[in-house]
PDB file of N, CA and C in Angstrom:
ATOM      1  N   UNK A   1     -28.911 153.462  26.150  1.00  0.00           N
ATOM      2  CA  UNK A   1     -27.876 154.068  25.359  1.00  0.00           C
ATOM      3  C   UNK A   1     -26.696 153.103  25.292  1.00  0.00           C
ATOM      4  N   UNK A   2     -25.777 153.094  24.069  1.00  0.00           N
ATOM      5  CA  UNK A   2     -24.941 152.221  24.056  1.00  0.00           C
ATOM      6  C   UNK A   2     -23.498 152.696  24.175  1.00  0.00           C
ATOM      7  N   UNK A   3     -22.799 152.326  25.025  1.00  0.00           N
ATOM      8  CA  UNK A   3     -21.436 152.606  24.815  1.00  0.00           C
ATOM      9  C   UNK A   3     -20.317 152.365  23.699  1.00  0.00           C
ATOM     10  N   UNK A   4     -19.790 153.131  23.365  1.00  0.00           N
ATOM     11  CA  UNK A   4     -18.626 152.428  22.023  1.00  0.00           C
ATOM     12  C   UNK A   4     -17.848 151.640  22.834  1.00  0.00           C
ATOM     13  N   UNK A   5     -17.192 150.969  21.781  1.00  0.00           N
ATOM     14  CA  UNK A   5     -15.490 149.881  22.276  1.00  0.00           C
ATOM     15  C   UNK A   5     -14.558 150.224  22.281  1.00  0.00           C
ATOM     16  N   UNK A   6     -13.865 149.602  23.071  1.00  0.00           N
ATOM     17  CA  UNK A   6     -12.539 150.321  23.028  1.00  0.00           C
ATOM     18  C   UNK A   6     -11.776 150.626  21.916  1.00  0.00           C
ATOM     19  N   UNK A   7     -11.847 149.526  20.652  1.00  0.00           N
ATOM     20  CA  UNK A   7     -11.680 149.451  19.452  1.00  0.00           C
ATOM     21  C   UNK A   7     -11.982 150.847  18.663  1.00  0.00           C
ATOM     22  N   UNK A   8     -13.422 151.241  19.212  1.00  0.00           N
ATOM     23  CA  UNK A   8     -14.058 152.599  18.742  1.00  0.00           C
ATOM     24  C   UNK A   8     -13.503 153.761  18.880  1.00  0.00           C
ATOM     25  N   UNK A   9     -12.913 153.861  20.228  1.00  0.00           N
ATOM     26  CA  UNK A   9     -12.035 155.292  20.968  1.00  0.00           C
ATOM     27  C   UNK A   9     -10.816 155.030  19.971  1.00  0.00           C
ATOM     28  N   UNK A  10      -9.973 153.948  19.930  1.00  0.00           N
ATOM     29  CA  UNK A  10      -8.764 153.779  19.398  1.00  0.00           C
ATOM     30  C   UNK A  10      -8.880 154.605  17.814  1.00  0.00           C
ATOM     31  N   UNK A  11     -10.072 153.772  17.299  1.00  0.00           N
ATOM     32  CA  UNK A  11     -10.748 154.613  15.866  1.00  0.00           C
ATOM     33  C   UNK A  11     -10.617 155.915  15.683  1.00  0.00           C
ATOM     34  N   UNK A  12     -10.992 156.620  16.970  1.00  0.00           N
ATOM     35  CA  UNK A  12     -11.377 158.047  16.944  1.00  0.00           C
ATOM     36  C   UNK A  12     -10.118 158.701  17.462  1.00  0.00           C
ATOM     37  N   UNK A  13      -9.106 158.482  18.017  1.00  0.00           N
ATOM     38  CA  UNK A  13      -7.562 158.569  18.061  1.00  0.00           C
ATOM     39  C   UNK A  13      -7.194 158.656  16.297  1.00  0.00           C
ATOM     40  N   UNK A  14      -6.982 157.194  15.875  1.00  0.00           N
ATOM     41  CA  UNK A  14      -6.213 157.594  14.717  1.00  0.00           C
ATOM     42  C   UNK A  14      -6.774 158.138  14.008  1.00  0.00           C
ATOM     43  N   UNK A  15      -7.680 158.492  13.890  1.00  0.00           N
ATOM     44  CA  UNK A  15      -8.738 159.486  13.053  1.00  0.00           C
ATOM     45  C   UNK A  15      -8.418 161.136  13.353  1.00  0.00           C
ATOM     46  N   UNK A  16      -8.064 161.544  14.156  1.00  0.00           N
ATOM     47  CA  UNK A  16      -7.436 162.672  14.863  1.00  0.00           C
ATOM     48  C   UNK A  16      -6.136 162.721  14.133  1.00  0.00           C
ATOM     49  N   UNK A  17      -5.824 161.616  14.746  1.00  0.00           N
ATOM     50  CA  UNK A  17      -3.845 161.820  14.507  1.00  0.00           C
ATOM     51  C   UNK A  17      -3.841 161.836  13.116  1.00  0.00           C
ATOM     52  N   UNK A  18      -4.931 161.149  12.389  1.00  0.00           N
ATOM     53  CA  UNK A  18      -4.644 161.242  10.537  1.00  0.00           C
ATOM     54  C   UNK A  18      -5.249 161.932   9.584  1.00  0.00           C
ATOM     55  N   UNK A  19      -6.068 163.210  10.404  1.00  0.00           N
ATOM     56  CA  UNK A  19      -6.570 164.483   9.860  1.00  0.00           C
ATOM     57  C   UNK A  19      -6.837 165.900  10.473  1.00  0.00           C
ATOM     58  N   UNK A  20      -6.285 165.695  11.857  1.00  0.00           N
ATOM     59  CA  UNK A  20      -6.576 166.668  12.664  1.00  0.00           C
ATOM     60  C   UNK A  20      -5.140 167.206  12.136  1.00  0.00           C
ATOM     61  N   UNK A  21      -4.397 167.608  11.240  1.00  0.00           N
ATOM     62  CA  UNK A  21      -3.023 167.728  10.741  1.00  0.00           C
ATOM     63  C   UNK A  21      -2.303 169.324  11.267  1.00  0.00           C
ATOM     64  N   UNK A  22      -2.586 169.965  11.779  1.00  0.00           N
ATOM     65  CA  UNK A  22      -2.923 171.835  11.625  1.00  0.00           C
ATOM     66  C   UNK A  22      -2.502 172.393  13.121  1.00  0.00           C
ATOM     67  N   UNK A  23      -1.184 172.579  13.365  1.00  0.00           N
ATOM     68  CA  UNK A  23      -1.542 172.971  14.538  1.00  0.00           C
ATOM     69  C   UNK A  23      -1.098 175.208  14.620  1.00  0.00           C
ATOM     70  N   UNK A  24      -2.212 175.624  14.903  1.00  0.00           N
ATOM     71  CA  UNK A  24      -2.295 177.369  14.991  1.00  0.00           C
ATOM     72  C   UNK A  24      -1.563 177.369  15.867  1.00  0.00           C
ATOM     73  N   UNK A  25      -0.366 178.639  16.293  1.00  0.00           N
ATOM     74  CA  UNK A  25       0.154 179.438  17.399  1.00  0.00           C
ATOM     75  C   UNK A  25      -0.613 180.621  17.265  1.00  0.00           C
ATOM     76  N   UNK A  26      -0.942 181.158  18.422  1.00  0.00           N
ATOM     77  CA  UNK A  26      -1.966 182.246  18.634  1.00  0.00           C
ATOM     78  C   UNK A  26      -1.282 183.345  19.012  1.00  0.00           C
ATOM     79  N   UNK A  27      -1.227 184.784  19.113  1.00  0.00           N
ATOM     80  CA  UNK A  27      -1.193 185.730  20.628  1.00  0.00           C
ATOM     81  C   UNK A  27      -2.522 185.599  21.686  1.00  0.00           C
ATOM     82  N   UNK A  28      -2.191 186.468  22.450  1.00  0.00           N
ATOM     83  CA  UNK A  28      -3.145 186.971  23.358  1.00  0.00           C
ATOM     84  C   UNK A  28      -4.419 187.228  22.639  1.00  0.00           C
ATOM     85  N   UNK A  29      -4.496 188.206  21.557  1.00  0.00           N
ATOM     86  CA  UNK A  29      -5.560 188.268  20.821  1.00  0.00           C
ATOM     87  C   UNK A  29      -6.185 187.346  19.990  1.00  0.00           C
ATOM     88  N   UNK A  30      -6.000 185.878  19.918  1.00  0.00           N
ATOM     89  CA  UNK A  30      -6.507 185.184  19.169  1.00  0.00           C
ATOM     90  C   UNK A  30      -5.688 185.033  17.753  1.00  0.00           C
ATOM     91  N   UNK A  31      -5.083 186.271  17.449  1.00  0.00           N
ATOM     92  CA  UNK A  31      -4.176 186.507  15.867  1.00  0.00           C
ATOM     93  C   UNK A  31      -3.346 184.896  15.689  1.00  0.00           C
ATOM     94  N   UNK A  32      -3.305 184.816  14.581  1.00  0.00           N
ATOM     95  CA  UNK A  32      -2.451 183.659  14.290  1.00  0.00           C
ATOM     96  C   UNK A  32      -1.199 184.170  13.670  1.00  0.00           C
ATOM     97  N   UNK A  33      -0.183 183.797  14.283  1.00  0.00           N
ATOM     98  CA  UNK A  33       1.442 184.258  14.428  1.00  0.00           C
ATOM     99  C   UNK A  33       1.716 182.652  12.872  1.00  0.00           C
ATOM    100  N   UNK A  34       1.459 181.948  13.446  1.00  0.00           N
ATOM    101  CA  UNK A  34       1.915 180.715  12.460  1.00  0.00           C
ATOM    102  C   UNK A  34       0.930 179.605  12.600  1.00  0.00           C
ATOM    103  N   UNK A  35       0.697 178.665  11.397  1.00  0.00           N
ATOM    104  CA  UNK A  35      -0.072 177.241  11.379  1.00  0.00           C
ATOM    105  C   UNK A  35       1.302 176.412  10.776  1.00  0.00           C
ATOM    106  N   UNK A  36       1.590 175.202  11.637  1.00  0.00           N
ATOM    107  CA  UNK A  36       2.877 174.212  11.350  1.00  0.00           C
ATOM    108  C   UNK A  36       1.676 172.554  10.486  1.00  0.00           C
ATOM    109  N   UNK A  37       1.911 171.995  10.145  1.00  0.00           N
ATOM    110  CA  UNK A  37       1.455 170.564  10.134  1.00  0.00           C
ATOM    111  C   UNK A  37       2.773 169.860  10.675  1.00  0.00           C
ATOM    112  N   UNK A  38       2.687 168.611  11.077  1.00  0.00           N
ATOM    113  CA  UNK A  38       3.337 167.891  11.428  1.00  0.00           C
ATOM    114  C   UNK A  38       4.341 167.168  10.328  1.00  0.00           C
ATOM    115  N   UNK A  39       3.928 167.176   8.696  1.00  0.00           N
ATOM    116  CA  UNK A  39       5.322 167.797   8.100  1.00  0.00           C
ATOM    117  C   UNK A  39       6.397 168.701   7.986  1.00  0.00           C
ATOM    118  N   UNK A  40       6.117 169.138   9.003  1.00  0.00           N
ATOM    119  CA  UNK A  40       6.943 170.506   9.557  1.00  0.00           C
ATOM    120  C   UNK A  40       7.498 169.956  10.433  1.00  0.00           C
ATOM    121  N   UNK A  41       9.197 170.036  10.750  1.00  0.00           N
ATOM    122  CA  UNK A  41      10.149 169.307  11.295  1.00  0.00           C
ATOM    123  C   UNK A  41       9.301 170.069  13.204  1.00  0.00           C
ATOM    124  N   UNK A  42       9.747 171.214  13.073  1.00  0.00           N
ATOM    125  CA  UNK A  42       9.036 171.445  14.387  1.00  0.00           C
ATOM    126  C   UNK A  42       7.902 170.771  14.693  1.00  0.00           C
ATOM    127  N   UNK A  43       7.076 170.537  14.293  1.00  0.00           N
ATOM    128  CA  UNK A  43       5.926 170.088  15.097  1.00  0.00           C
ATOM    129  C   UNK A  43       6.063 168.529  14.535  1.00  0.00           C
ATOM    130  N   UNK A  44       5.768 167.742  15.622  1.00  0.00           N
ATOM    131  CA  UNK A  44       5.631 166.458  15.677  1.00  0.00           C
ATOM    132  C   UNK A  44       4.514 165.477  16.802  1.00  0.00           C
ATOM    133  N   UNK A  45       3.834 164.981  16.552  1.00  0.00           N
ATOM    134  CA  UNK A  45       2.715 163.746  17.731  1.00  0.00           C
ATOM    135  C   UNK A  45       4.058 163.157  18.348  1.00  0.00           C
ATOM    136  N   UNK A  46       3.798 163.189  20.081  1.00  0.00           N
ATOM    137  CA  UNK A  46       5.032 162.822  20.707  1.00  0.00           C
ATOM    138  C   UNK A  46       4.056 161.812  21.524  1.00  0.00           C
ATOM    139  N   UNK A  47       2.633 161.445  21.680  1.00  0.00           N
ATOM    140  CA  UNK A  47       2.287 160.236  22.207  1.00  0.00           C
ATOM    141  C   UNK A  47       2.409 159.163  21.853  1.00  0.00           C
ATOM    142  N   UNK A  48       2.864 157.902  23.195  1.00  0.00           N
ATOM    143  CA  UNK A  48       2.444 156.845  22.533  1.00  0.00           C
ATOM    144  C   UNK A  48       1.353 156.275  22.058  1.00  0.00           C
ATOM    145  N   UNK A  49       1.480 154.708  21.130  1.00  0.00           N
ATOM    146  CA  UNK A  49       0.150 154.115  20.380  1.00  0.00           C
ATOM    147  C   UNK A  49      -0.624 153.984  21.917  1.00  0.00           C
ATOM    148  N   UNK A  50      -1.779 154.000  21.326  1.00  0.00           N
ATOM    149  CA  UNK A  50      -2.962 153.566  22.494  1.00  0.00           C
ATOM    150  C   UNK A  50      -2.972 154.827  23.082  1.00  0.00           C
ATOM    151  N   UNK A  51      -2.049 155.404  23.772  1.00  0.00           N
ATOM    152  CA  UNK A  51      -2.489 156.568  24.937  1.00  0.00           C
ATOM    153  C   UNK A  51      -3.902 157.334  24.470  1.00  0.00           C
ATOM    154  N   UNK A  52      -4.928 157.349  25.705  1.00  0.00           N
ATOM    155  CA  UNK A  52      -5.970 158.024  25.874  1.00  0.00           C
ATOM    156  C   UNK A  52      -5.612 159.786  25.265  1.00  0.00           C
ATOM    157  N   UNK A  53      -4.546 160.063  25.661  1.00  0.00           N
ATOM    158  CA  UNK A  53      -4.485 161.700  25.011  1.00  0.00           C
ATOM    159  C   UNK A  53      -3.388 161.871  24.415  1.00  0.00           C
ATOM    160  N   UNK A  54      -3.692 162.475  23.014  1.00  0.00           N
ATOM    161  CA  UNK A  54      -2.800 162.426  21.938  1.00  0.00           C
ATOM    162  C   UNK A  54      -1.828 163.797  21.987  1.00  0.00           C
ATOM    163  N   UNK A  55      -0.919 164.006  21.892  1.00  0.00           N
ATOM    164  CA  UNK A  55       0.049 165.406  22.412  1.00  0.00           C
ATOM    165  C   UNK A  55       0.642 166.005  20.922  1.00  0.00           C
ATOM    166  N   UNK A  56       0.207 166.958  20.128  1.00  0.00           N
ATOM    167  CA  UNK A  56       0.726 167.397  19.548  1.00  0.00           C
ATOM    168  C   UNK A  56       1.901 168.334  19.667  1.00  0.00           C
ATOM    169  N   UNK A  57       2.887 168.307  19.499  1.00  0.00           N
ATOM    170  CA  UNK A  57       4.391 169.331  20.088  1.00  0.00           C
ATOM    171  C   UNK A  57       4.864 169.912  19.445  1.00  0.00           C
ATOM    172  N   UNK A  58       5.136 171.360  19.066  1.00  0.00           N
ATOM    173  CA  UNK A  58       5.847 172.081  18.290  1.00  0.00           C
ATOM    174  C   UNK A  58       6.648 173.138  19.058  1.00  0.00           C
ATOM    175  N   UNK A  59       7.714 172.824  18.472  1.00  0.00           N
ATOM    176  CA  UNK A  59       8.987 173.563  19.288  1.00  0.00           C
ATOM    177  C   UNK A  59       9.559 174.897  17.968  1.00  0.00           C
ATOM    178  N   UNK A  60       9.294 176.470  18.739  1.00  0.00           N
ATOM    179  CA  UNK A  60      10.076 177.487  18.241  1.00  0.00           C
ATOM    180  C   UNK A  60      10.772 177.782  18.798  1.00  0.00           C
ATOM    181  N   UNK A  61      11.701 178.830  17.542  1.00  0.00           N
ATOM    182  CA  UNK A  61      13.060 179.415  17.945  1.00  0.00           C
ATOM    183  C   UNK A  61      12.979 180.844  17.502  1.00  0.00           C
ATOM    184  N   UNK A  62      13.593 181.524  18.154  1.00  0.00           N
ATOM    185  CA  UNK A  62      13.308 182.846  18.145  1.00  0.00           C
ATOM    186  C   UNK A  62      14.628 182.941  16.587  1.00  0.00           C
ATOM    187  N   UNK A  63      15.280 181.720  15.899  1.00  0.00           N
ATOM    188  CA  UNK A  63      16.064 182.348  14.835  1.00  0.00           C
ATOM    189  C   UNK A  63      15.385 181.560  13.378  1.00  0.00           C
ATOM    190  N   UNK A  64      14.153 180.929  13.986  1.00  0.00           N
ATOM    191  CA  UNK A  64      12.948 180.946  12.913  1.00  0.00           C
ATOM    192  C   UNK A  64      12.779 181.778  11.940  1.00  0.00           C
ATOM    193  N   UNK A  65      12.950 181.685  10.567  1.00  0.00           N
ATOM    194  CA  UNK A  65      12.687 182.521   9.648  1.00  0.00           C
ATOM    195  C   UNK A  65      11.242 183.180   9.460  1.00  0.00           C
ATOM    196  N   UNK A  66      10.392 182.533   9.987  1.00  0.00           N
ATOM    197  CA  UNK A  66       8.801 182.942   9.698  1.00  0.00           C
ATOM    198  C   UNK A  66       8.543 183.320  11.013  1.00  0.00           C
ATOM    199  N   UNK A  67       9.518 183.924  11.783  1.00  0.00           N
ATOM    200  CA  UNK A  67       9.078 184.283  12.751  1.00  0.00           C
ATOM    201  C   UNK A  67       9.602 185.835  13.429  1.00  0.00           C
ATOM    202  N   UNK A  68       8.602 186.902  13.638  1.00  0.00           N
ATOM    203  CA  UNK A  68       9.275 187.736  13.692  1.00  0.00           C
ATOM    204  C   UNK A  68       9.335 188.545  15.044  1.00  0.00           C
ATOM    205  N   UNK A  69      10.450 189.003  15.330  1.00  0.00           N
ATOM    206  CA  UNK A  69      10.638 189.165  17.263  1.00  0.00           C
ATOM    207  C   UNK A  69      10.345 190.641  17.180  1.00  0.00           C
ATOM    208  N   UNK A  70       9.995 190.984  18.598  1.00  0.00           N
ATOM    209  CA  UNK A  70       9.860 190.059  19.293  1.00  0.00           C
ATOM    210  C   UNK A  70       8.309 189.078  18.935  1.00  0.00           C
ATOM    211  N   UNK A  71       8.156 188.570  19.345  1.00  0.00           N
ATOM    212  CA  UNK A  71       6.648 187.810  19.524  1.00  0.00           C
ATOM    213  C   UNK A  71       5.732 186.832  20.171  1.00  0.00           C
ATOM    214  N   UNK A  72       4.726 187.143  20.768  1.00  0.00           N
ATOM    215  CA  UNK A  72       4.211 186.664  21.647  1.00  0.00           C
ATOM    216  C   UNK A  72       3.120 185.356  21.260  1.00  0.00           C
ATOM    217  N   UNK A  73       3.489 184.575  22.351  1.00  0.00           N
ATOM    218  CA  UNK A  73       2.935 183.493  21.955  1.00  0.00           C
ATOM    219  C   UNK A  73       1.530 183.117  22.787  1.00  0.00           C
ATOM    220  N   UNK A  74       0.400 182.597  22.936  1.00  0.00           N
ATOM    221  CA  UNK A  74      -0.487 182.542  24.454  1.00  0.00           C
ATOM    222  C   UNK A  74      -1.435 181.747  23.621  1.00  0.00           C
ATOM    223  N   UNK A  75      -1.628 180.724  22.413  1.00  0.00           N
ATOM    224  CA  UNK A  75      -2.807 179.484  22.484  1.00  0.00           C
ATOM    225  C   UNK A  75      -1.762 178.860  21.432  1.00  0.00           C
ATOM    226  N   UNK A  76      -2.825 177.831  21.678  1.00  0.00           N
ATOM    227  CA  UNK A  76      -2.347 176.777  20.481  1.00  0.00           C
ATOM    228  C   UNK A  76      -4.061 175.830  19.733  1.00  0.00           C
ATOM    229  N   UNK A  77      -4.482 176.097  18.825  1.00  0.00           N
ATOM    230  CA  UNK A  77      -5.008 175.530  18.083  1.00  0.00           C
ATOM    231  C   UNK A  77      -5.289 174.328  16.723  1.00  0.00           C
ATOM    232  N   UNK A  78      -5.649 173.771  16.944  1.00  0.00           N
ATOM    233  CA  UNK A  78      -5.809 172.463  16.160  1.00  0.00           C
ATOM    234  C   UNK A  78      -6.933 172.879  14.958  1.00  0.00           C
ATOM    235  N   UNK A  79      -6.260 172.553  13.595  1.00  0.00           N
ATOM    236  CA  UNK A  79      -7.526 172.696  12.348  1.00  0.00           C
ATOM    237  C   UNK A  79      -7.130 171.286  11.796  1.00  0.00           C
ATOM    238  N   UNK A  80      -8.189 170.926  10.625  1.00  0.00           N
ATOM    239  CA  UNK A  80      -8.024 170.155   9.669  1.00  0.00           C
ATOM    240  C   UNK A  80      -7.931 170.846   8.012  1.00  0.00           C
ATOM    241  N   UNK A  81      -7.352 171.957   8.205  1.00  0.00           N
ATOM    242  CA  UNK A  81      -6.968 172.648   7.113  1.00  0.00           C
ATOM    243  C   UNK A  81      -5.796 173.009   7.378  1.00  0.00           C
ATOM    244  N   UNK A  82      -5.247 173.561   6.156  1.00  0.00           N
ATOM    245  CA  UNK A  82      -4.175 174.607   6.123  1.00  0.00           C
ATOM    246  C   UNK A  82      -4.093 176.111   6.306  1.00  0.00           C
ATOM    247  N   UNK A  83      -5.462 176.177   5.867  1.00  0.00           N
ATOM    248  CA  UNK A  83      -5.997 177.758   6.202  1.00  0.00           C
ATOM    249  C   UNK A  83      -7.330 177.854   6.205  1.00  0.00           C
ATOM    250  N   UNK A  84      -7.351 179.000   7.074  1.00  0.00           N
ATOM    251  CA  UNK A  84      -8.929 178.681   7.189  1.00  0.00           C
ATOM    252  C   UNK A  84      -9.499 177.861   8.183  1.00  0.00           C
ATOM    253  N   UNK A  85     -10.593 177.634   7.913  1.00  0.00           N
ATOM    254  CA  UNK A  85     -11.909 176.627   8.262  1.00  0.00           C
ATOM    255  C   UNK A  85     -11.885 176.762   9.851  1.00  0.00           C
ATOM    256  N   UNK A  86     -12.133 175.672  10.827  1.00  0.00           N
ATOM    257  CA  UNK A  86     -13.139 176.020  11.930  1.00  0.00           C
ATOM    258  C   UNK A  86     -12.295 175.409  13.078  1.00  0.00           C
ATOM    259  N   UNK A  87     -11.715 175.814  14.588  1.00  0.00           N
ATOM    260  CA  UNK A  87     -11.063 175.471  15.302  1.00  0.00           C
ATOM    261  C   UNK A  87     -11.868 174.047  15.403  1.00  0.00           C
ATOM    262  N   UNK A  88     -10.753 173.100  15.736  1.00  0.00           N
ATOM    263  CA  UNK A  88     -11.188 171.831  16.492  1.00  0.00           C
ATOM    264  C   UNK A  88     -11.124 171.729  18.294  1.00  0.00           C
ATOM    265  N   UNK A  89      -9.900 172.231  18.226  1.00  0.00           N
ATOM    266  CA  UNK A  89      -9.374 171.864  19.843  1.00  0.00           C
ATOM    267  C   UNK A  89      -8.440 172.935  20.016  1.00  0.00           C
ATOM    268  N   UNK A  90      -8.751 173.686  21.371  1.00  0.00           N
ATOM    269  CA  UNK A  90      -8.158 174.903  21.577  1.00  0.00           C
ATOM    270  C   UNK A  90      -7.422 175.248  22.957  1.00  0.00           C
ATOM    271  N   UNK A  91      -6.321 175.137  22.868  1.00  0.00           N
ATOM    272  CA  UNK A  91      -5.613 175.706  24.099  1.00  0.00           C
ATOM    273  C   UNK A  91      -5.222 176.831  24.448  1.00  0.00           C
ATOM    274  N   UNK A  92      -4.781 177.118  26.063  1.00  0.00           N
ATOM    275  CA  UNK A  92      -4.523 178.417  25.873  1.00  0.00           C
ATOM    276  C   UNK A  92      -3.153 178.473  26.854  1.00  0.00           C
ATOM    277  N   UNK A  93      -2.269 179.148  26.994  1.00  0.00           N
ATOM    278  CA  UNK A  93      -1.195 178.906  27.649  1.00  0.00           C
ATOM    279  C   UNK A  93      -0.362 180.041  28.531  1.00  0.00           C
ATOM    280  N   UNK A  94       0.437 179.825  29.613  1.00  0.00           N
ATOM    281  CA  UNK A  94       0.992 181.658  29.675  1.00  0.00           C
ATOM    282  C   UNK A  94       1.723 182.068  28.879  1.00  0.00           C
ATOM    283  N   UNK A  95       1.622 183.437  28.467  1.00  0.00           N
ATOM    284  CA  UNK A  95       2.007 183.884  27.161  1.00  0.00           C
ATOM    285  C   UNK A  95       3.464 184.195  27.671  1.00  0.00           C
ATOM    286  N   UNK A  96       4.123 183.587  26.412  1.00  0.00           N
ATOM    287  CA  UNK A  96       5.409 183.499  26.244  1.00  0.00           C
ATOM    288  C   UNK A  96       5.867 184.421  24.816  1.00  0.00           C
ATOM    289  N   UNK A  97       7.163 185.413  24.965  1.00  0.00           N
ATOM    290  CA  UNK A  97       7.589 185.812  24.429  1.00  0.00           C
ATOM    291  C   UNK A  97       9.003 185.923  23.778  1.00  0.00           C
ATOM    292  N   UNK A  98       9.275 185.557  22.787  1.00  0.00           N
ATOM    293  CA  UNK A  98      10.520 185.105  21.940  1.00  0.00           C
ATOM    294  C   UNK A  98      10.926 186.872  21.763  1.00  0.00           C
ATOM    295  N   UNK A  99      12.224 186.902  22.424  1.00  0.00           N
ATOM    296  CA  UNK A  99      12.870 188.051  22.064  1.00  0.00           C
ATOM    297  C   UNK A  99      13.855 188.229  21.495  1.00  0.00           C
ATOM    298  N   UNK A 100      14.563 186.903  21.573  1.00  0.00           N
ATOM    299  CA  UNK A 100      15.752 187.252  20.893  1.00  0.00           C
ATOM    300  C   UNK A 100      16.233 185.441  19.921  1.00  0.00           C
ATOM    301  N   UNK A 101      17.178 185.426  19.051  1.00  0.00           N
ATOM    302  CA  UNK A 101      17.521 184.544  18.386  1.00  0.00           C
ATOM    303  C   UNK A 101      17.542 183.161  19.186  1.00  0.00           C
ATOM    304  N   UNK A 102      18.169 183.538  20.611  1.00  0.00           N
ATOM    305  CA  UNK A 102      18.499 182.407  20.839  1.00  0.00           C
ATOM    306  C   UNK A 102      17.095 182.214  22.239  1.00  0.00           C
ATOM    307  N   UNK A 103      16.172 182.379  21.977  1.00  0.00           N
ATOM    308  CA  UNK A 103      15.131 182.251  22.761  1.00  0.00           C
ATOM    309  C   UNK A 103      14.239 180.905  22.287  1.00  0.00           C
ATOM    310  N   UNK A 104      14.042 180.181  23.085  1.00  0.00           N
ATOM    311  CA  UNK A 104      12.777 178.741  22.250  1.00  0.00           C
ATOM    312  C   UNK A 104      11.611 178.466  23.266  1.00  0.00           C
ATOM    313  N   UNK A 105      10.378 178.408  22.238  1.00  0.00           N
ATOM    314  CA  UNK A 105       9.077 178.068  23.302  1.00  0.00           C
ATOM    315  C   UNK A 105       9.068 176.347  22.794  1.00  0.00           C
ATOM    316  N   UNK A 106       8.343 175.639  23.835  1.00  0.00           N
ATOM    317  CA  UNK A 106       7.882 174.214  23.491  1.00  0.00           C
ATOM    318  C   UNK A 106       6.519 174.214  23.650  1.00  0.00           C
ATOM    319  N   UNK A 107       5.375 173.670  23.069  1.00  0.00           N
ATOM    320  CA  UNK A 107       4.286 173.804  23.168  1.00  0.00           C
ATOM    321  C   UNK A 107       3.709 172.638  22.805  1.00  0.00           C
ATOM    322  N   UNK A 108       2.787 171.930  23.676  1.00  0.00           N
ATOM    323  CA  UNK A 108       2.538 170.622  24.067  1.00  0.00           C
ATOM    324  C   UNK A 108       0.880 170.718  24.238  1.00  0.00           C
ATOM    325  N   UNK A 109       0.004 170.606  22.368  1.00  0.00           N
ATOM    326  CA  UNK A 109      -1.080 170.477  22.665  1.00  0.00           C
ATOM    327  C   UNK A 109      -2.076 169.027  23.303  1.00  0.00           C
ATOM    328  N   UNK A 110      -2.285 169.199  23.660  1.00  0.00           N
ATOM    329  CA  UNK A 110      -3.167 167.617  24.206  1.00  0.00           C
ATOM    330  C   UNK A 110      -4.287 167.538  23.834  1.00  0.00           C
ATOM    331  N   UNK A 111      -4.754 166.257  22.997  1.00  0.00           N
ATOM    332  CA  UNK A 111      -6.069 166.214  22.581  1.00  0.00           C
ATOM    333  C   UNK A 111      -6.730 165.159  23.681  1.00  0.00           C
ATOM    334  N   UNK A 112      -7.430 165.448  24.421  1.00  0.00           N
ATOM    335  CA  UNK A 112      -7.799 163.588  25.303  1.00  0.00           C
ATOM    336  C   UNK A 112      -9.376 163.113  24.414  1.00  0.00           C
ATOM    337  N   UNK A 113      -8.712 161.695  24.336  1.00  0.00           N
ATOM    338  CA  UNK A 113     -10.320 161.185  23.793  1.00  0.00           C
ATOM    339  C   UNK A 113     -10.112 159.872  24.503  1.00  0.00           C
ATOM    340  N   UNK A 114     -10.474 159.755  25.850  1.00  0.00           N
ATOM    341  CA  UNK A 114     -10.803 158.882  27.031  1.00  0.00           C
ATOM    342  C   UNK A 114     -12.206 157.620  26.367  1.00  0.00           C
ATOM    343  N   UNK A 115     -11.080 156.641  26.702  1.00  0.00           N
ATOM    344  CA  UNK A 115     -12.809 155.496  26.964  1.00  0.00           C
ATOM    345  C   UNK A 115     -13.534 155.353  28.705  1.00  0.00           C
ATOM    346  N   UNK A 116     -14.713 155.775  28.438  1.00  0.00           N
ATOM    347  CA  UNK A 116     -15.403 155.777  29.868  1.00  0.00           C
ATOM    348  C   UNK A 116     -15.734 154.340  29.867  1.00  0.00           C
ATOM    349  N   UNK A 117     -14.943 154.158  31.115  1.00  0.00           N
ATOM    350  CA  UNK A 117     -15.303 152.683  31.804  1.00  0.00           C
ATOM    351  C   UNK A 117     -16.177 152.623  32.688  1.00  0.00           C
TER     352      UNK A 117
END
């Protein structure tokens, strides 16, 4: 069996970072509260180039217009759509609840795509 290159993992990084675009906030039940892309001032890739695991970050505020309180927050999901289609990468987190205006969650998905040495 052959191993890829490092060149290859790096591939499969920016390949992530340049279509994996979609990141879901969940409840407890799986429901989707909101989907941000990273044209969305909140959510932004906060890893550096090269790093083995890529960190997608989206920061709410409980005086969010698309957001309605109170409301509970507990995964974070990755699509390559806008709506729709099929989880990629799925987290799950302790559920946090925005109650009031001046309340903010930070949410720090991690994708790892490791080269085995």
């Amino acid at each position: 069996m052959a191993e890829i290159t490092s060149y290859a993992y790096q591939n499969l990084r920016d390949y992530i970072k340049s279509n994996w675009q979609y990141l879901e906030l969940q409840n407890e039940s799986g429901v989707a509260i909101l989907r941000l892309s990273p044209t969305d001032l909140r959510c932004t890739w906060t890893h550096n180039a090269g790093d083995q695991t890529l960190k997608l970050q989206v920061v709410i505020k409980g005086s969010d217009t698309d957001i309605t309180l109170p409301c509970t927050f507990a995964k974070s999901v990755i699509f390559n759509v806008a709506t729709g289609g099929q989880p990629l990468s799925q987290e799950t987190f302790t559920p946090f609840t925005l109650e009031s205006e001046q309340d903010e969650l930070t949410v720090i998905h991690n994708i790892q795509v490791p080269q085995v040495v």
